[in-house]
N, C-alpha and C. Protein backbone atom coordinates (compact mmCIF):
# COMPACT_ATOMS: atom_id res chain seq x y z
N UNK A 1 0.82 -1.19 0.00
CA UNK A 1 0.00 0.00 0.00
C UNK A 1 0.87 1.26 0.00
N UNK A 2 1.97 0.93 0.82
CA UNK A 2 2.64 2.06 0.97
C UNK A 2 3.58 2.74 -0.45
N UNK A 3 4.07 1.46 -0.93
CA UNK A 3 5.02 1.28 -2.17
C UNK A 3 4.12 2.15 -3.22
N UNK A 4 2.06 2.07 -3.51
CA UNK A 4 1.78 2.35 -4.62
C UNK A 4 1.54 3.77 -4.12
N UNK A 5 0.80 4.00 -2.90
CA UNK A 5 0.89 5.42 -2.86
C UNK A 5 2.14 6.28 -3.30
N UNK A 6 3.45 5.98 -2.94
CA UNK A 6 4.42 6.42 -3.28
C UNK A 6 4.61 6.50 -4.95
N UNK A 7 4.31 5.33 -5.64
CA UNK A 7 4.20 5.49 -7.07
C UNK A 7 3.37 6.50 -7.62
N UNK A 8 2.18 6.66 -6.76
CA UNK A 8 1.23 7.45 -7.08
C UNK A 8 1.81 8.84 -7.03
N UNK A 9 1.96 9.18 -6.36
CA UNK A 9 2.30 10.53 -5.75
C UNK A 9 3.73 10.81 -6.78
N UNK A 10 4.59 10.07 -6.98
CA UNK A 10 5.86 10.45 -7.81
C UNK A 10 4.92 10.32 -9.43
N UNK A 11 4.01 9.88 -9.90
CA UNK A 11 3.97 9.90 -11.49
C UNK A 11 2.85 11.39 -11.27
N UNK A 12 2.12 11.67 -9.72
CA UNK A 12 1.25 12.79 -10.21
C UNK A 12 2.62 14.29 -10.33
N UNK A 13 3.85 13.95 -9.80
CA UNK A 13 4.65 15.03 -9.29
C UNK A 13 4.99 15.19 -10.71
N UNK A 14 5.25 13.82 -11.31
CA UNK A 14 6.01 13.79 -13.03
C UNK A 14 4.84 14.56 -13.65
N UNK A 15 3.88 14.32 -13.66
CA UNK A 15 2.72 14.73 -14.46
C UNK A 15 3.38 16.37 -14.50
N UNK A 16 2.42 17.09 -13.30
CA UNK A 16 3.12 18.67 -13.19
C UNK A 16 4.25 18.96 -13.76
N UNK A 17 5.09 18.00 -13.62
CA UNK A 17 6.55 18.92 -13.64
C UNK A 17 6.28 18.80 -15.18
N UNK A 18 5.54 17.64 -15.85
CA UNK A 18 5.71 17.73 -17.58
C UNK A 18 5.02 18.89 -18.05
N UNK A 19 3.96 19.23 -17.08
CA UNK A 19 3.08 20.17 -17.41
C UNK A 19 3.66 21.51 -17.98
N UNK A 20 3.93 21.92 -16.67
CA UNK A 20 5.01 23.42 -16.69
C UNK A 20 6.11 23.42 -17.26
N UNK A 21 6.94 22.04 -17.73
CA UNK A 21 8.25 22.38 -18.61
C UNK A 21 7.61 22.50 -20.03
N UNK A 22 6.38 22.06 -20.25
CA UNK A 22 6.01 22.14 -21.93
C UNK A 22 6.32 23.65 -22.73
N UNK A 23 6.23 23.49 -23.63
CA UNK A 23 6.59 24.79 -24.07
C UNK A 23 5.41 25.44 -24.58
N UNK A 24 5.70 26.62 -24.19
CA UNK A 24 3.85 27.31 -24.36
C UNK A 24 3.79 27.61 -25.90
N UNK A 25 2.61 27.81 -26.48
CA UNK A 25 2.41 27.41 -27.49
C UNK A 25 2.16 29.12 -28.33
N UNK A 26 2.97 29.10 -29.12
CA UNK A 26 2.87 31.24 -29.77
C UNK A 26 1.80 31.47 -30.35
N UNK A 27 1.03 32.40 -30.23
CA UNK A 27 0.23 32.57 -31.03
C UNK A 27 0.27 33.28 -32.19
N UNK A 28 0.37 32.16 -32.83
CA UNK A 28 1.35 33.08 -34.25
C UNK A 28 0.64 33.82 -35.09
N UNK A 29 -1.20 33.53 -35.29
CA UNK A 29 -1.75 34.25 -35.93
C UNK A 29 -2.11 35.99 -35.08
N UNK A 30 -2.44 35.72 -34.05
CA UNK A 30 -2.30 37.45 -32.97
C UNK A 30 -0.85 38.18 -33.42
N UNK A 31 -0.03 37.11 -33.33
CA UNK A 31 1.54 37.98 -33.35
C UNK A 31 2.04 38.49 -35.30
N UNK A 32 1.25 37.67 -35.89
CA UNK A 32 1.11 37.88 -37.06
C UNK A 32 0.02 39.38 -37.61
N UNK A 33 -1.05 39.65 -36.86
CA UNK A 33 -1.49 40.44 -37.29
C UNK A 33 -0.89 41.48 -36.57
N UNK A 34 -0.09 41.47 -35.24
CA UNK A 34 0.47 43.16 -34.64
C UNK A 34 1.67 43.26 -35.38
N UNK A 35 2.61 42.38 -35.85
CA UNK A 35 3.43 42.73 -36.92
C UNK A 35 3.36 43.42 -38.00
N UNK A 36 1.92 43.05 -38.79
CA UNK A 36 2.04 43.14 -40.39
C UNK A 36 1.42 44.79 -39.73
N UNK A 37 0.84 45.42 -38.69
CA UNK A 37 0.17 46.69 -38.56
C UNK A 37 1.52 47.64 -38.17
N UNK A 38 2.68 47.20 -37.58
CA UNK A 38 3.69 48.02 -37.30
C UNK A 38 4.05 48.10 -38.81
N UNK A 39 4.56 47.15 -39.86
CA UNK A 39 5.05 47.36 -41.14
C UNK A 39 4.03 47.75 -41.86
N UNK A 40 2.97 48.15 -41.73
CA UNK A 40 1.66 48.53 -42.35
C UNK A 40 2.45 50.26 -43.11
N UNK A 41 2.92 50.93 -42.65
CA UNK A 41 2.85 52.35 -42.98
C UNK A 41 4.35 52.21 -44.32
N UNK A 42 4.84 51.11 -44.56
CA UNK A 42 5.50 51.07 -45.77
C UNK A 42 5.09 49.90 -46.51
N UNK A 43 4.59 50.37 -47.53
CA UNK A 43 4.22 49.08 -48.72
C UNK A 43 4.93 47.94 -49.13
N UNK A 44 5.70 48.69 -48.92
CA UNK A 44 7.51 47.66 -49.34
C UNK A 44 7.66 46.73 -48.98
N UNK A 45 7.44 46.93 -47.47
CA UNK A 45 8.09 45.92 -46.79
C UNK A 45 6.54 44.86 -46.27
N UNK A 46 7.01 43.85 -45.76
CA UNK A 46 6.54 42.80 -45.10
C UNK A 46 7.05 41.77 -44.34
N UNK A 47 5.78 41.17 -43.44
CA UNK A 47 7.05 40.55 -42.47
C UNK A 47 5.82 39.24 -42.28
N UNK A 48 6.40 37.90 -41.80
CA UNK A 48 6.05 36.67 -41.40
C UNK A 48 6.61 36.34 -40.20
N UNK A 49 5.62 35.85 -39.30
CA UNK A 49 5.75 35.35 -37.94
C UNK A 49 5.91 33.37 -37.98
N UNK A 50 7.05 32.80 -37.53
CA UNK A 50 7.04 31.81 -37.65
C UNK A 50 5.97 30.90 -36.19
N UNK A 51 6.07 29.85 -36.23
CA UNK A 51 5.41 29.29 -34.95
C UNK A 51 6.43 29.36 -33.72
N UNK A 52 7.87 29.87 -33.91
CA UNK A 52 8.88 29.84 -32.91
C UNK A 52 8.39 31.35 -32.30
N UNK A 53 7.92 32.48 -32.87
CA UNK A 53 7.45 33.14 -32.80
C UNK A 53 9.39 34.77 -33.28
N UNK A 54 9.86 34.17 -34.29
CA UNK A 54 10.51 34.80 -34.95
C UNK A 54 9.65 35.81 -35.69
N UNK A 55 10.13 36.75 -36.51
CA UNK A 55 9.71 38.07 -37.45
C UNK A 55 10.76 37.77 -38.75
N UNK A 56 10.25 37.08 -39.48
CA UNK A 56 10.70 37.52 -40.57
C UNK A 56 10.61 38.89 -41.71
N UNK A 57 11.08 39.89 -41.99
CA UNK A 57 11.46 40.90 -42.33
C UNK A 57 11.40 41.47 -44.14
N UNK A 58 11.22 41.66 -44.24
CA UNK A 58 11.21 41.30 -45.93
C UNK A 58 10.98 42.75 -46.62
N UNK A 59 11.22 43.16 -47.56
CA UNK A 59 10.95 44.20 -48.43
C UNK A 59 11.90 45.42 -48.84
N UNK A 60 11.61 46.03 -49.18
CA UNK A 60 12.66 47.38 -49.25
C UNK A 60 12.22 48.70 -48.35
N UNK A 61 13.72 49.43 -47.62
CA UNK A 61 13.19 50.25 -47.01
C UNK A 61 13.76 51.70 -47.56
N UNK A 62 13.59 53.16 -47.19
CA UNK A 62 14.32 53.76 -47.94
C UNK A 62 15.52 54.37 -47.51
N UNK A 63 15.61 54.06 -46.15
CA UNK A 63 16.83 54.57 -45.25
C UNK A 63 16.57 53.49 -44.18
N UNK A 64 18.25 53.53 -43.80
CA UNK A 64 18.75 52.42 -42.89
C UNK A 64 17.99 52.42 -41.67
N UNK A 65 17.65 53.62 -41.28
CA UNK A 65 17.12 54.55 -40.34
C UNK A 65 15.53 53.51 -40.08
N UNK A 66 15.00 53.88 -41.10
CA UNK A 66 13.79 53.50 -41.67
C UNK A 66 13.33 52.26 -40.94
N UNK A 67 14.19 50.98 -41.73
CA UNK A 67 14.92 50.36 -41.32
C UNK A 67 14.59 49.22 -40.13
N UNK A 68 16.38 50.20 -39.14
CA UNK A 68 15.97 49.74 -38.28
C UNK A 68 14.74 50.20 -36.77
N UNK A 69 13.78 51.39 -37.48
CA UNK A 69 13.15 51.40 -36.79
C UNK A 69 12.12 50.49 -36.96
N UNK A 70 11.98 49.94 -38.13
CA UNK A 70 10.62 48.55 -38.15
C UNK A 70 10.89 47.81 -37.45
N UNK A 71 12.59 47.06 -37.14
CA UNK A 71 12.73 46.18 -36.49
C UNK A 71 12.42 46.78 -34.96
N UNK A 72 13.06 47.68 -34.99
CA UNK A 72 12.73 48.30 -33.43
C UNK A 72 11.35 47.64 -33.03
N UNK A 73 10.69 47.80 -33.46
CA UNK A 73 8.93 48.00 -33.38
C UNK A 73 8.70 46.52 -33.10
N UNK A 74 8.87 45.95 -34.09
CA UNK A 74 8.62 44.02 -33.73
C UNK A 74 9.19 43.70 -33.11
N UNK A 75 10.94 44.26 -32.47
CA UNK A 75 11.12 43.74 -31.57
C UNK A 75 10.00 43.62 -30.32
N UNK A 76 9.81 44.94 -30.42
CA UNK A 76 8.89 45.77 -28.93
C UNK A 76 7.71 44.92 -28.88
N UNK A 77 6.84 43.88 -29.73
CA UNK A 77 5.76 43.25 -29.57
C UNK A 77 5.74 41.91 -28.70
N UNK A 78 5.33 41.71 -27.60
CA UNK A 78 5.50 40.89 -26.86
C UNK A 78 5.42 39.92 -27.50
N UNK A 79 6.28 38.20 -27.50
CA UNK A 79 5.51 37.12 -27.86
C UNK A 79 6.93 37.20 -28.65
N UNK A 80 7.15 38.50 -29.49
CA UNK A 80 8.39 38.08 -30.45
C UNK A 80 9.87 37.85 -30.01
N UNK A 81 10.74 36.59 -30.38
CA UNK A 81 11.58 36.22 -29.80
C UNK A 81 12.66 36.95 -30.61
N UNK A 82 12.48 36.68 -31.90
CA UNK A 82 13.51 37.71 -32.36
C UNK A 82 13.06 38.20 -33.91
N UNK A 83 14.25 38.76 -34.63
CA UNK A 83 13.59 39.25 -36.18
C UNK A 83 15.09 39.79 -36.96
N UNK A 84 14.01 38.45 -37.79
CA UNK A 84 15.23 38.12 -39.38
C UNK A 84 15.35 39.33 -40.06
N UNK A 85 16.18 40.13 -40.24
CA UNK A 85 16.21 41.34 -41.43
C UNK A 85 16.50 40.72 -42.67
N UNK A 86 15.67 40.33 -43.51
CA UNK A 86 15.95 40.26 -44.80
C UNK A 86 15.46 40.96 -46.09
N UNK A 87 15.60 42.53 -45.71
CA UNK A 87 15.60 43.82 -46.41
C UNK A 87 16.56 44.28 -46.68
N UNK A 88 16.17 45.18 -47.59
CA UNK A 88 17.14 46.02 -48.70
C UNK A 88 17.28 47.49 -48.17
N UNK A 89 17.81 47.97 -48.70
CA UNK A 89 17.59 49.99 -48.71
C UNK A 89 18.16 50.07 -49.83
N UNK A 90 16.60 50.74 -50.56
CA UNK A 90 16.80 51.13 -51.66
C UNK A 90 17.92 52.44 -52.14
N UNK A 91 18.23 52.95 -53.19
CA UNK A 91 19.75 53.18 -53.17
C UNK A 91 18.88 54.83 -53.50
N UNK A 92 19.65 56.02 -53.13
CA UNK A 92 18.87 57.02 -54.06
C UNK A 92 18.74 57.53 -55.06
N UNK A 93 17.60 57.87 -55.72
CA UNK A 93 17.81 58.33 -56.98
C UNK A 93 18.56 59.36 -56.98
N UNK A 94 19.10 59.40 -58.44
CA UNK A 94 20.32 60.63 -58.61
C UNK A 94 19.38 61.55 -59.93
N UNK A 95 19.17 62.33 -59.96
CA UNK A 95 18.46 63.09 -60.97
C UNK A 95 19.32 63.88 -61.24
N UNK A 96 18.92 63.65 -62.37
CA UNK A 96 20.07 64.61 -63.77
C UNK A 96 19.61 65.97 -63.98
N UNK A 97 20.35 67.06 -63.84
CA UNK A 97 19.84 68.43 -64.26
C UNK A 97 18.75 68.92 -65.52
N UNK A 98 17.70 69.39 -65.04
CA UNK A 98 16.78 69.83 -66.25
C UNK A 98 17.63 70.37 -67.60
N UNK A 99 18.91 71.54 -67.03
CA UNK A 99 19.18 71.96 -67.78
C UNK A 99 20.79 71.87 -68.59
N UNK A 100 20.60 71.63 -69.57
CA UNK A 100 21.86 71.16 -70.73
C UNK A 100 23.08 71.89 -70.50
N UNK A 101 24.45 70.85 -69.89
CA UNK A 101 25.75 71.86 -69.83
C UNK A 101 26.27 72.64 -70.58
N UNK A 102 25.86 72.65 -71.91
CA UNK A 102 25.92 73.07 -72.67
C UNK A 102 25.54 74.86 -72.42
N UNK A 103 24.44 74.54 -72.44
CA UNK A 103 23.81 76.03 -71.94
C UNK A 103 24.53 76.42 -70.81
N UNK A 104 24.24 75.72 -69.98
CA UNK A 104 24.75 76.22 -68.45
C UNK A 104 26.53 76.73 -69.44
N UNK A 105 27.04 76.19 -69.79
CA UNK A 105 28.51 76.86 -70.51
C UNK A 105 28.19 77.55 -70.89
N UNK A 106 27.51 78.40 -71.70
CA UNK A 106 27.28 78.96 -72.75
C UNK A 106 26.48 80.78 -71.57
N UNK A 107 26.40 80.42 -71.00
CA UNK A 107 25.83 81.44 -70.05
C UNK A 107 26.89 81.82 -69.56
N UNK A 108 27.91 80.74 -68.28
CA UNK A 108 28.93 81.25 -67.73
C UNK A 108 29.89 82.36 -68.74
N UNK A 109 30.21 81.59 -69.95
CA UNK A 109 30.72 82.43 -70.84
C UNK A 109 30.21 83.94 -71.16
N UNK A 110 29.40 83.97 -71.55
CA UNK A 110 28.44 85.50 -71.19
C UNK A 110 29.18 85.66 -70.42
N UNK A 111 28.88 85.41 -68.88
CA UNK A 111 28.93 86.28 -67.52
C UNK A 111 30.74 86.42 -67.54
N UNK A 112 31.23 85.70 -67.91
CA UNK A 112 32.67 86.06 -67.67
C UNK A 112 33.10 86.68 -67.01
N UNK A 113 32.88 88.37 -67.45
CA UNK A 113 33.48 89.31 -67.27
C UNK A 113 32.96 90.23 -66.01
N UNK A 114 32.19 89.81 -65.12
CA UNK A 114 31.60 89.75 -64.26
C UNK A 114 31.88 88.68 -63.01
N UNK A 115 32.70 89.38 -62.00
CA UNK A 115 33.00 88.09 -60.92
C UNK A 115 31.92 88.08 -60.61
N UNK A 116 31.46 89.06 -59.87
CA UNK A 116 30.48 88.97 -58.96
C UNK A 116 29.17 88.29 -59.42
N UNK A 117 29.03 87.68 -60.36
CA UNK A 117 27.78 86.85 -60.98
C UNK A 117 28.37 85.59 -61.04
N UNK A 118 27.32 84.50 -60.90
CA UNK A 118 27.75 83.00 -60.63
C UNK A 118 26.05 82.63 -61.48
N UNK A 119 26.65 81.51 -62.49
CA UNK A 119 24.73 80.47 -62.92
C UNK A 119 25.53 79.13 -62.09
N UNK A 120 24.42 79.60 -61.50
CA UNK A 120 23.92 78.09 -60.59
C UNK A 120 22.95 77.52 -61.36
N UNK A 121 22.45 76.29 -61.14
CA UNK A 121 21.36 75.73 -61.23
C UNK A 121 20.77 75.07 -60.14
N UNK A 122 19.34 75.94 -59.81
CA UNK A 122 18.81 75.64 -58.85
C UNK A 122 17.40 75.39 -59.19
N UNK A 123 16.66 74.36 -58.33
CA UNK A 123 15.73 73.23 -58.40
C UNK A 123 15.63 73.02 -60.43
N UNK A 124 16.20 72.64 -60.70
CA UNK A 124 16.39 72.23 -61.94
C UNK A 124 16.14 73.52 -63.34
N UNK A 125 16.22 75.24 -62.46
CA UNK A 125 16.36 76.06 -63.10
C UNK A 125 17.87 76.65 -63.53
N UNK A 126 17.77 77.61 -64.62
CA UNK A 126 19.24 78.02 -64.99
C UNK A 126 19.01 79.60 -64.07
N UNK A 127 19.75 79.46 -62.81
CA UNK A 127 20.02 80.96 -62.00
C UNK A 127 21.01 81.61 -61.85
N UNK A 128 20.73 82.88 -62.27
CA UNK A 128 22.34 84.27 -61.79
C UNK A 128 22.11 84.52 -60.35
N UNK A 129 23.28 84.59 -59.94
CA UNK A 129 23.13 84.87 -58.15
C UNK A 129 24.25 85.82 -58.11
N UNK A 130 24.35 86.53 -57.22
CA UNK A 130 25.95 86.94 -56.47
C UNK A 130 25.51 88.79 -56.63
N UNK A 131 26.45 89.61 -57.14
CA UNK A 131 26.09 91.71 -57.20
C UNK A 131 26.29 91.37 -58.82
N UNK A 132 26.03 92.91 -58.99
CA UNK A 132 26.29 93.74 -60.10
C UNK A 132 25.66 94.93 -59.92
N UNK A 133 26.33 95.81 -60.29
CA UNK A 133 26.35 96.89 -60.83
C UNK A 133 24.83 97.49 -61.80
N UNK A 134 24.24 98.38 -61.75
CA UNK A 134 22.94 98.54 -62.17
C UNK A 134 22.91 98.53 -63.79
N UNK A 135 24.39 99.06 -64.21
CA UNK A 135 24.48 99.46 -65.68
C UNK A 135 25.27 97.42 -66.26
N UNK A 136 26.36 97.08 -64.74
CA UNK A 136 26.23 95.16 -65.45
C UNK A 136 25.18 94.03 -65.19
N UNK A 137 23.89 94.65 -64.46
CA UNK A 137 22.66 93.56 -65.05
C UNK A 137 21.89 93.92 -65.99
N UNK A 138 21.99 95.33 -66.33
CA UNK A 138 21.68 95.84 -68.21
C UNK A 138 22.05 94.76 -68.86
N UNK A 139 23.84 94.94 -69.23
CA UNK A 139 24.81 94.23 -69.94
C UNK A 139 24.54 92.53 -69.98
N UNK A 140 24.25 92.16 -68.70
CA UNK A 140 24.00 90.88 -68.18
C UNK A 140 23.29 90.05 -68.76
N UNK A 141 21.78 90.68 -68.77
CA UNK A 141 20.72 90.37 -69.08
C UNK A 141 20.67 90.42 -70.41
N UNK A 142 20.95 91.54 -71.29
CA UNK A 142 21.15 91.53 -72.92
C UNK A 142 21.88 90.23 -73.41
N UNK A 143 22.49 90.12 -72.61
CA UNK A 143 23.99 88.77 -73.31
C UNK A 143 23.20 88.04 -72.93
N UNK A 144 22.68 87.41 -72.10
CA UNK A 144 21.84 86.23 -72.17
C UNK A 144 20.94 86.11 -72.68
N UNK A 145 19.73 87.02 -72.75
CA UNK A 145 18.66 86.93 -73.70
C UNK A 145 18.94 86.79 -74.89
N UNK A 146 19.73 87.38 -75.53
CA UNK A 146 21.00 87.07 -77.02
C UNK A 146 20.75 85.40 -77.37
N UNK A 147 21.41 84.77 -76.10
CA UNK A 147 21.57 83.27 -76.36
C UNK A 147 20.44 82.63 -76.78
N UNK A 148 19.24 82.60 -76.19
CA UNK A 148 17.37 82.15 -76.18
C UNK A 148 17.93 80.95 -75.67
N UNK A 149 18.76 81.39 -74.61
CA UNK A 149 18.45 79.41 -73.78
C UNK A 149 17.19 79.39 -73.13
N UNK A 150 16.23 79.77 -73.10
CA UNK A 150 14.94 80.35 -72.45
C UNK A 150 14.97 80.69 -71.06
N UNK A 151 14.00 79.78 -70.11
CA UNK A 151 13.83 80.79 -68.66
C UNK A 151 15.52 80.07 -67.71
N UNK A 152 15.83 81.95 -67.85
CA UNK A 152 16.40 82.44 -66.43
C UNK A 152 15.95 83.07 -65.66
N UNK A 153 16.69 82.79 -64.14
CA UNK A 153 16.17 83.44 -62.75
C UNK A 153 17.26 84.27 -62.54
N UNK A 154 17.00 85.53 -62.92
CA UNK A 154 18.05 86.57 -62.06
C UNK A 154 17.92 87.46 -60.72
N UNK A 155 18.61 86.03 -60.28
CA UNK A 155 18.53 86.18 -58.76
C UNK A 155 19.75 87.28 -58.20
N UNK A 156 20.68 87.81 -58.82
CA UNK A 156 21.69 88.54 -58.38
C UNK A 156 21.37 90.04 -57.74
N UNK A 157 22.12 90.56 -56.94
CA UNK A 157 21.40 91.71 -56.18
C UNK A 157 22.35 92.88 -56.54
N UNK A 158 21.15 93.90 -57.48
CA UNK A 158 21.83 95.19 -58.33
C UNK A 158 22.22 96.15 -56.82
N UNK A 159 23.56 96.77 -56.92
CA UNK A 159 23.71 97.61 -56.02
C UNK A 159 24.47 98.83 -56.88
């Protein structure tokens, strides 16, 4: 009697102890939808929750920054153990000047004779910046209109 109580009592102790060492079970579809709502505000990207309860990472972002603040974010969701980066950052575009070096040469030349005038090109316009003289943005302005490279900004300040 004594021997089975003792059996008894050691397989109910095994029982518990199997109980509480099991491994709790993720809820991968909950942890799946607070993921995909943190990566929600870039199209790009996307992410998959495994049953380990990992973040897989996926898409393009546009700065590193960007980035690693998504991961930031899934880290921060309870439940998630960790998160795969397997994203890009996209590279930036380089945009080519509206306006033809050609022209842009062809202006500086004009201005030559004039330090105090500089063509910049600014937001993809052909611009004079810097002084002149009231009688050299007369001069200025004639020599360029001459050329018909069409719209300039004469931004330079007559004193």
């Amino acid at each position: 009697m004594k021997k089975s109580f003792v059996v008894s009592a050691l397989a109910l102790a095994m029982s518990f102890g199997a109980v509480s060492c099991k491994k709790k079970k993720v809820d991968t579809v909950a942890l799946q939808n607070q993921a995909t709502e943190m990566v929600a505000g870039n199209p790009n990207a996307s992410v998959t929750v495994d049953q380990n309860g990992v973040a897989h990472l996926q898409g393009t972002f546009s700065s590193a920054e960007e980035r690693d603040a998504a991961i930031s974010q899934l880290k921060g969701i309870k439940g998630i153990k960790d998160v795969m980066d397997m994203t890009t950052v996209a590279e930036p575009v380089q945009t080519a000047s509206a306006v033809d070096p050609a022209v842009q040469q062809r202006v500086q030349d004009a201005v030559k004779d004039y330090p105090g005038v500089k063509v910049e090109v600014v937001n993809n316009e052909l611009t004079l910046t810097g002084n002149a003289t009231p009688e050299q943005a007369r001069k200025i302005k004639e020599s360029v209109d001459a050329l018909k490279v069409g719209k300039v900004n004469y931004n330079y300040e007559v004193k």
